[in-house]
Protein backbone atom coordinates (compact mmCIF):
# COMPACT_ATOMS: atom_id res chain seq x y z
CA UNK A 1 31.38 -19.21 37.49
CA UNK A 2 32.84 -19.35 41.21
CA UNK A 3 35.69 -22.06 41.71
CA UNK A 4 36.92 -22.80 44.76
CA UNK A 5 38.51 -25.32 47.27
CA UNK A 6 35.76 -27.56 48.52
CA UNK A 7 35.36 -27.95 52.05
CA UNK A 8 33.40 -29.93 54.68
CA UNK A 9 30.22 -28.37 54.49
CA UNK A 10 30.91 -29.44 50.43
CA UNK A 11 31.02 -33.13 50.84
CA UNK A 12 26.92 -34.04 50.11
CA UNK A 13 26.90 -31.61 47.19
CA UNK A 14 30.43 -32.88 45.94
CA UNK A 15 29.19 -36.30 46.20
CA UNK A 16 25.88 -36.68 44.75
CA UNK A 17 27.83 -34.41 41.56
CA UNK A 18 30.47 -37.11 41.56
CA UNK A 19 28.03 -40.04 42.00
CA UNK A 20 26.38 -38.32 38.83
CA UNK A 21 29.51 -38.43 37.07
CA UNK A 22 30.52 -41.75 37.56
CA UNK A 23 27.33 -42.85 36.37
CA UNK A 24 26.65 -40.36 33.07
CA UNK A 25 30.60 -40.61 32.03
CA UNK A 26 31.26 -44.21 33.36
CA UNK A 27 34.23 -44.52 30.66
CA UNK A 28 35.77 -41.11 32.11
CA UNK A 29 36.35 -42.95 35.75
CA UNK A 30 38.26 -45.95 36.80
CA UNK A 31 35.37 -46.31 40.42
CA UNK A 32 32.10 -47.32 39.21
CA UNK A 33 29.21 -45.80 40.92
CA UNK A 34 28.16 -48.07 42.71
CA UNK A 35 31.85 -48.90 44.24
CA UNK A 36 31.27 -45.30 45.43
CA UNK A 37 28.04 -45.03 46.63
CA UNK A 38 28.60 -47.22 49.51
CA UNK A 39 31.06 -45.04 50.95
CA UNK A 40 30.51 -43.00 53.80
CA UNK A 41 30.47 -39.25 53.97
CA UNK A 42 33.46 -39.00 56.02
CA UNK A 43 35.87 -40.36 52.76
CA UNK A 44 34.15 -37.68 50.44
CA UNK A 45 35.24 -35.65 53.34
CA UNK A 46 38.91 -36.63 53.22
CA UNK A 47 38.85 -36.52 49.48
CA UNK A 48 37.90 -33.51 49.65
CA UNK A 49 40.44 -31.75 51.92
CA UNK A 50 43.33 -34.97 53.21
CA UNK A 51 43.83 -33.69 56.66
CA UNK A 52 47.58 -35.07 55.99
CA UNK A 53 47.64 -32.50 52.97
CA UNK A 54 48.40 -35.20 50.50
CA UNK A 55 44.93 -33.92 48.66
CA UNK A 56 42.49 -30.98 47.84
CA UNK A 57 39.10 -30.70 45.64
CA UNK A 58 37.86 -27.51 43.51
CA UNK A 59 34.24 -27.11 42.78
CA UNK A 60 32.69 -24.53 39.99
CA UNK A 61 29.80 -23.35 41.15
CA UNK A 62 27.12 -21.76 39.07
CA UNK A 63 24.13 -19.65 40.61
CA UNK A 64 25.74 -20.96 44.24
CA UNK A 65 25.08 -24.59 43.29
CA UNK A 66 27.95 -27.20 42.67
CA UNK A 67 27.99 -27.83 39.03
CA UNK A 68 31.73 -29.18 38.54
CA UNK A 69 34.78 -30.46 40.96
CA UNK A 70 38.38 -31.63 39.99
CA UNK A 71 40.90 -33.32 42.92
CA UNK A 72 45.07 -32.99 43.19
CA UNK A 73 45.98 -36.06 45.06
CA UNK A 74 50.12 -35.83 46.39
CA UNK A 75 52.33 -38.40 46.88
CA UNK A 76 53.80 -39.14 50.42
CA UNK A 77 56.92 -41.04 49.57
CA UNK A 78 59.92 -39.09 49.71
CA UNK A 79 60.93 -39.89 46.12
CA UNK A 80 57.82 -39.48 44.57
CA UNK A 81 56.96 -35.91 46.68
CA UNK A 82 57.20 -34.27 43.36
CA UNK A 83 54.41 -35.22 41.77
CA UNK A 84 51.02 -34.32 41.88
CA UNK A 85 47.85 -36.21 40.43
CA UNK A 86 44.55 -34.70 38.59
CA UNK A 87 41.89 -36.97 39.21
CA UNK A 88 38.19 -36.63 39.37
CA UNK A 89 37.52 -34.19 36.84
CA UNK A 90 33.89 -33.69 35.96
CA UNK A 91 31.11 -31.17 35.07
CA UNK A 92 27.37 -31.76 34.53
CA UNK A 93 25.76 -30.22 31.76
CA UNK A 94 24.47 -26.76 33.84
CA UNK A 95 28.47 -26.07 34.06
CA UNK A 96 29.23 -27.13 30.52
CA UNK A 97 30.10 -24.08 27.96
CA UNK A 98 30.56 -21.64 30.85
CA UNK A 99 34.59 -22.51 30.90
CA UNK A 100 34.24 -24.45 34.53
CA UNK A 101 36.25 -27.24 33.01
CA UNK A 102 39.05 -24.57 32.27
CA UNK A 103 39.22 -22.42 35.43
CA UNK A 104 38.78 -25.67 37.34
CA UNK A 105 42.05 -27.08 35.75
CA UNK A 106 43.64 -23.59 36.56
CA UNK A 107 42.47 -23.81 39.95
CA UNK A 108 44.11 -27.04 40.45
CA UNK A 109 47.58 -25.95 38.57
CA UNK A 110 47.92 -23.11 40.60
CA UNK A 111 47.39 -24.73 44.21
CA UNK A 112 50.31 -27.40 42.91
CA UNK A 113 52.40 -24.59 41.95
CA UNK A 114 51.97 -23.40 45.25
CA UNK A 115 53.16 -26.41 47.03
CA UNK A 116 57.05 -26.72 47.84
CA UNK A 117 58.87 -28.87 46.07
CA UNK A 118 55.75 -30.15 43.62
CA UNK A 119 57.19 -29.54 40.04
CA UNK A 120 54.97 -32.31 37.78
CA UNK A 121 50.99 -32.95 37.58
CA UNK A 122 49.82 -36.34 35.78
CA UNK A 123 46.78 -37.14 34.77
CA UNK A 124 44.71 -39.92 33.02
CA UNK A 125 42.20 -39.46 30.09
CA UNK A 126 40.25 -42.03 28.87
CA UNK A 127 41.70 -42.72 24.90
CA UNK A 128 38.80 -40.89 22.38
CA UNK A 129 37.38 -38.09 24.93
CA UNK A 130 38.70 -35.40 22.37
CA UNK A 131 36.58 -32.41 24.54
CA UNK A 132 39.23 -33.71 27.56
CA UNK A 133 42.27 -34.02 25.82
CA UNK A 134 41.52 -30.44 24.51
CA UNK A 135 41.54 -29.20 27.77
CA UNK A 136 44.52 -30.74 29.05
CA UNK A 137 46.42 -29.94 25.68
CA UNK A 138 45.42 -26.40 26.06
CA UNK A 139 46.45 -26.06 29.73
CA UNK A 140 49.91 -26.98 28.33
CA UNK A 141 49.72 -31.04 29.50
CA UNK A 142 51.71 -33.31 27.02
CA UNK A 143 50.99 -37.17 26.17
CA UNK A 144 53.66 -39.28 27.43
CA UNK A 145 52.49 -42.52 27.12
CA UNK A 146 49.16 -44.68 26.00
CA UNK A 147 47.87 -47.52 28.41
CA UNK A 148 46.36 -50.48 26.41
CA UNK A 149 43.13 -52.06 28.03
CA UNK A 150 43.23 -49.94 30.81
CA UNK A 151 39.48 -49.99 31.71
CA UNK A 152 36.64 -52.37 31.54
CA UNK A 153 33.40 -51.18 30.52
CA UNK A 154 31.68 -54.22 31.34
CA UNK A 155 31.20 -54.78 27.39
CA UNK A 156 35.19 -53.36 25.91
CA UNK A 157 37.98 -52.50 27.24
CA UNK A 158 39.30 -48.78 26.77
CA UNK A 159 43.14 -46.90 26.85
CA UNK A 160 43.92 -44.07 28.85
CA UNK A 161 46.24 -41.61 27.73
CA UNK A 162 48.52 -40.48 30.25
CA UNK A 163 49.56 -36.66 29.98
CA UNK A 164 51.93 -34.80 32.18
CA UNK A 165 52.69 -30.96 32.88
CA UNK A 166 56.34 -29.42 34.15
CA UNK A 167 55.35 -26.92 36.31
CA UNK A 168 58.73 -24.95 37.25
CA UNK A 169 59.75 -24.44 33.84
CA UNK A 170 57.72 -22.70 31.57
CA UNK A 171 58.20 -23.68 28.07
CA UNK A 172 59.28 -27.18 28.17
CA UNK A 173 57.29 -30.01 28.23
CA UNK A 174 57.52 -33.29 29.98
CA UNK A 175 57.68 -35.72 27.20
């Protein structure tokens, strides 16, 4: 398994995974598919890589072919520079079992380590994806709060559970 940032040259491939994603795992994503799909290549570009920095993609590959992608989006506002958000985590089944999930979360911890003056990630899971909340757990993300009715699934409405990692001091957690 290969992880890397995604670039450019990633955005059709990073896409159609994520257009796969938000149409296998609807409950996972707050954008529908079809919100999605209308938008033109040039957004999956920025999403991919914000030219203003405030953002950057990973992609597992597998056999050279994209087969899972995560996003860090960063917030602009000088009070909120801090933080850093996981969004857009997903991997089809050829990635699934092969630890992309994992070294894709690394991936993404590390680059917001990296950044100056980033010292929290957030994140969003939707409330009963145990597999997720494993992950995050394990990466060393704490629950800090539960958001009733936070999605409509066009038939229920569904929590997210909102976890958060301290990333400049090693041993604590954010709750």
């Amino acid at each position: 398994m290969d992880v890397r940032p995604l670039q450019s040259p990633d955005a059709p491939a990073y896409r159609a995974l994520m257009l796969e994603g938000y149409t296998l795992a609807p409950d996972a994503f707050t954008s529908t598919a079809q919100e999605r799909a209308v938008l033109p290549l040039d957004w999956w570009q920025r999403r991919l890589a914000d030219p203003g920095g405030l953002g950057q993609a990973f992609g597992a590959f597998h056999d050279g072919v994209l087969v899972g992608s995560v996003a860090l989006e960063y917030a602009a506002k000088p009070k909120t520079r801090h933080k850093g958000h996981v969004i857009g985590m997903y991997v089809a089944a050829p990635g699934r079992g092969r630890g992309a999930g994992r070294a894709l979360l690394q991936a993404a911890i590390q680059h917001a380590r990296q950044r100056p003056g980033v010292r929290l990630l957030t994140l969003t899971v939707t409330e009963g994806n145990a597999p997720a909340l494993r992950l995050y757990e394990a990466a060393g993300f704490v629950t800090f709060g539960v958001e009733p009715m936070a999605i409509h699934t066009g038939s229920e409405y569904k929590a997210k559970v909102h976890m958060a990692l301290l990333l400049d001091a090693p041993g604590t957690t954010a709750a």
